[in-house]
Every structure is written in C-alpha cells, then in structure tokens.
C-alpha atoms as a PDB file:
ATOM      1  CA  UNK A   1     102.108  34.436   1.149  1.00  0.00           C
ATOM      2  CA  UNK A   2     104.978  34.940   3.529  1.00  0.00           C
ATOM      3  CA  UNK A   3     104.048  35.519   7.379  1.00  0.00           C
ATOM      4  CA  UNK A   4     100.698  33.495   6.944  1.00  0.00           C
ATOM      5  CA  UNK A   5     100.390  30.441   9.276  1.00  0.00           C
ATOM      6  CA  UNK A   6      98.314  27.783   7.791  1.00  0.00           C
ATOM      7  CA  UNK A   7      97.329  24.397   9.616  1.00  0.00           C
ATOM      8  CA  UNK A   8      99.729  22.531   7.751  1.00  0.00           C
ATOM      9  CA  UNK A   9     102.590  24.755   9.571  1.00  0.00           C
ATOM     10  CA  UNK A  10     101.424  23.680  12.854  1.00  0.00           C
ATOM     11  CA  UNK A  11     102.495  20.833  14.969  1.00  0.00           C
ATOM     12  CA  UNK A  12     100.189  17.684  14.861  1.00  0.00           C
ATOM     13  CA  UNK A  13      98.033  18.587  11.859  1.00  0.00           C
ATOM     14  CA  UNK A  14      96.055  16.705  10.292  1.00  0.00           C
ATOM     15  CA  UNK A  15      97.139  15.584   6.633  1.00  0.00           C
ATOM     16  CA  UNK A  16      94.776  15.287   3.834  1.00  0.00           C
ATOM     17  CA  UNK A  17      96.178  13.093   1.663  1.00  0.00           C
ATOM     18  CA  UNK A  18      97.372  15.595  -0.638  1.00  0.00           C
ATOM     19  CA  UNK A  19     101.229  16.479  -0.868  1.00  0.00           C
ATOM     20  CA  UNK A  20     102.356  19.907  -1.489  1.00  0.00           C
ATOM     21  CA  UNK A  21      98.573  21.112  -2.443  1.00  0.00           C
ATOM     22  CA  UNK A  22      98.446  18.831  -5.314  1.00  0.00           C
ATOM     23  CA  UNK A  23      95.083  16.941  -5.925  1.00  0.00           C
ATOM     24  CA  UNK A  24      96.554  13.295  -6.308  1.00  0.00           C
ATOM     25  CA  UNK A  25      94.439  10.829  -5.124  1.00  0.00           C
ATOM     26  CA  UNK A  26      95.402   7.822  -2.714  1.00  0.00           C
ATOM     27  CA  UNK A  27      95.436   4.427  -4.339  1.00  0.00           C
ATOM     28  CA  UNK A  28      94.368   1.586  -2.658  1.00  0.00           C
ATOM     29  CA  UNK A  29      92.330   0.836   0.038  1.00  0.00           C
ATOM     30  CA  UNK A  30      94.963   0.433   2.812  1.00  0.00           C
ATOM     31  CA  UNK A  31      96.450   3.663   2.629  1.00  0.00           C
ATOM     32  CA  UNK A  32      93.242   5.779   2.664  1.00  0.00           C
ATOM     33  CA  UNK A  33      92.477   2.910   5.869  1.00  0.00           C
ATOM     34  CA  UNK A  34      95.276   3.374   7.875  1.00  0.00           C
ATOM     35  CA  UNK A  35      94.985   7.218   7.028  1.00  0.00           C
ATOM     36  CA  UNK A  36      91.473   6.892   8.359  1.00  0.00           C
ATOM     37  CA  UNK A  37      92.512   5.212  11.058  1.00  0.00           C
ATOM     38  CA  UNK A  38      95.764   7.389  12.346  1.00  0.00           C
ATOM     39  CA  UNK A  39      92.615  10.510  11.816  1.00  0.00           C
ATOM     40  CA  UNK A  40      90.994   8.787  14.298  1.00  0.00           C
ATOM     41  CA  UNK A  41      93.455   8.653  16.703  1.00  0.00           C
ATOM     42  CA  UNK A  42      94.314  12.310  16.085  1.00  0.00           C
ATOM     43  CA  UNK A  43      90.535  13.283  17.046  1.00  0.00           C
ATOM     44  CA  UNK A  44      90.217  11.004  20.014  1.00  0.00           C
ATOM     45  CA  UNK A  45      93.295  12.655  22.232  1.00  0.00           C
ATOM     46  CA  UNK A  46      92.344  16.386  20.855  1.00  0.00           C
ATOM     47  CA  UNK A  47      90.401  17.306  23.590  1.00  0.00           C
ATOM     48  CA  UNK A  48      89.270  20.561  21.478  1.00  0.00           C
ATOM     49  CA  UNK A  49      88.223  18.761  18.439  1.00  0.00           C
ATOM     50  CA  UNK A  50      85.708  16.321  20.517  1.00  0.00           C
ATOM     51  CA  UNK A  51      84.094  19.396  22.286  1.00  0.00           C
ATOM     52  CA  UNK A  52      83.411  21.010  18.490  1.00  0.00           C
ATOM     53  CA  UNK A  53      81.929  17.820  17.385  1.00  0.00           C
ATOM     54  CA  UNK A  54      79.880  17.495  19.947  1.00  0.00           C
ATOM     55  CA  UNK A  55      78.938  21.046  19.598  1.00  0.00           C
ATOM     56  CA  UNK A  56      77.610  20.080  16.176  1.00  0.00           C
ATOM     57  CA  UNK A  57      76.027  17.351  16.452  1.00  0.00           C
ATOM     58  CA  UNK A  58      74.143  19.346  20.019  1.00  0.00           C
ATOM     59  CA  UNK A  59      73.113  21.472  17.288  1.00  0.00           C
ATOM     60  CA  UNK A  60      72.086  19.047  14.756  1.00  0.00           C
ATOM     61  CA  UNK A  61      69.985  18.113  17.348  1.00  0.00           C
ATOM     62  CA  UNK A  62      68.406  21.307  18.431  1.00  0.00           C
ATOM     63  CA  UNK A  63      67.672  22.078  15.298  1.00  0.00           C
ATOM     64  CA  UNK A  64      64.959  18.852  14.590  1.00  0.00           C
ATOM     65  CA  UNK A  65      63.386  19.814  18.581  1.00  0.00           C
ATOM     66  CA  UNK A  66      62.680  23.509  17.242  1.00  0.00           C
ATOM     67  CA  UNK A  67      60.893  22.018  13.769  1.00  0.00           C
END
C-alpha cells in the first residue's frame, strides 16, 4: 500500500506492543508496565488526545442525564 500514511509512520506514535503487525504477545509483567506507563506519559503532554477523552467521557455522561 505505497503512498498510505499510517500512525505508525508518524512521529511520536504510540506502539502497541506488536512488532511489524505480528500478534506476539508481551511476556511479563514489567514490560507491558513500563509500556503502560511510557502510554501514559504520551497521553498526558498530547494536548489533543486529553481534549478527545474528555470529549468521551462528556458524552458518557450526557448520555445517563438524557435516560
């Protein structure tokens, strides 16, 4: 699929644990921790990723006031 960007083509992506599209899962509980963590950090200084979760949960929200 030449001339497609996808998000792992970008700078400052976020990685999902899987290399190269494989499915391989991580092993152990310090890697998929510090993975966590470092995701963390990656959503806390994106300034557009905090506005769409707070979008979200807004919604969430509106939607149990309009039940």
């Amino acid at each position: 699929m030449e001339g497609h960007i996808r998000e792992k083509d970008l700078e400052n992506h976020f990685d999902s644990g899987a290399q190269d599209g494989s499915d391989k899962k991580q092993k152990g509980t310090d890697k998929s921790a510090s993975t966590a963590s470092k995701a963390d950090e990656q959503l806390k200084s994106d300034y557009q990723v905090m506005r769409a979760l707070d979008l979200l949960k807004g919604w969430e929200i509106l939607k149990t006031i309009s039940k």
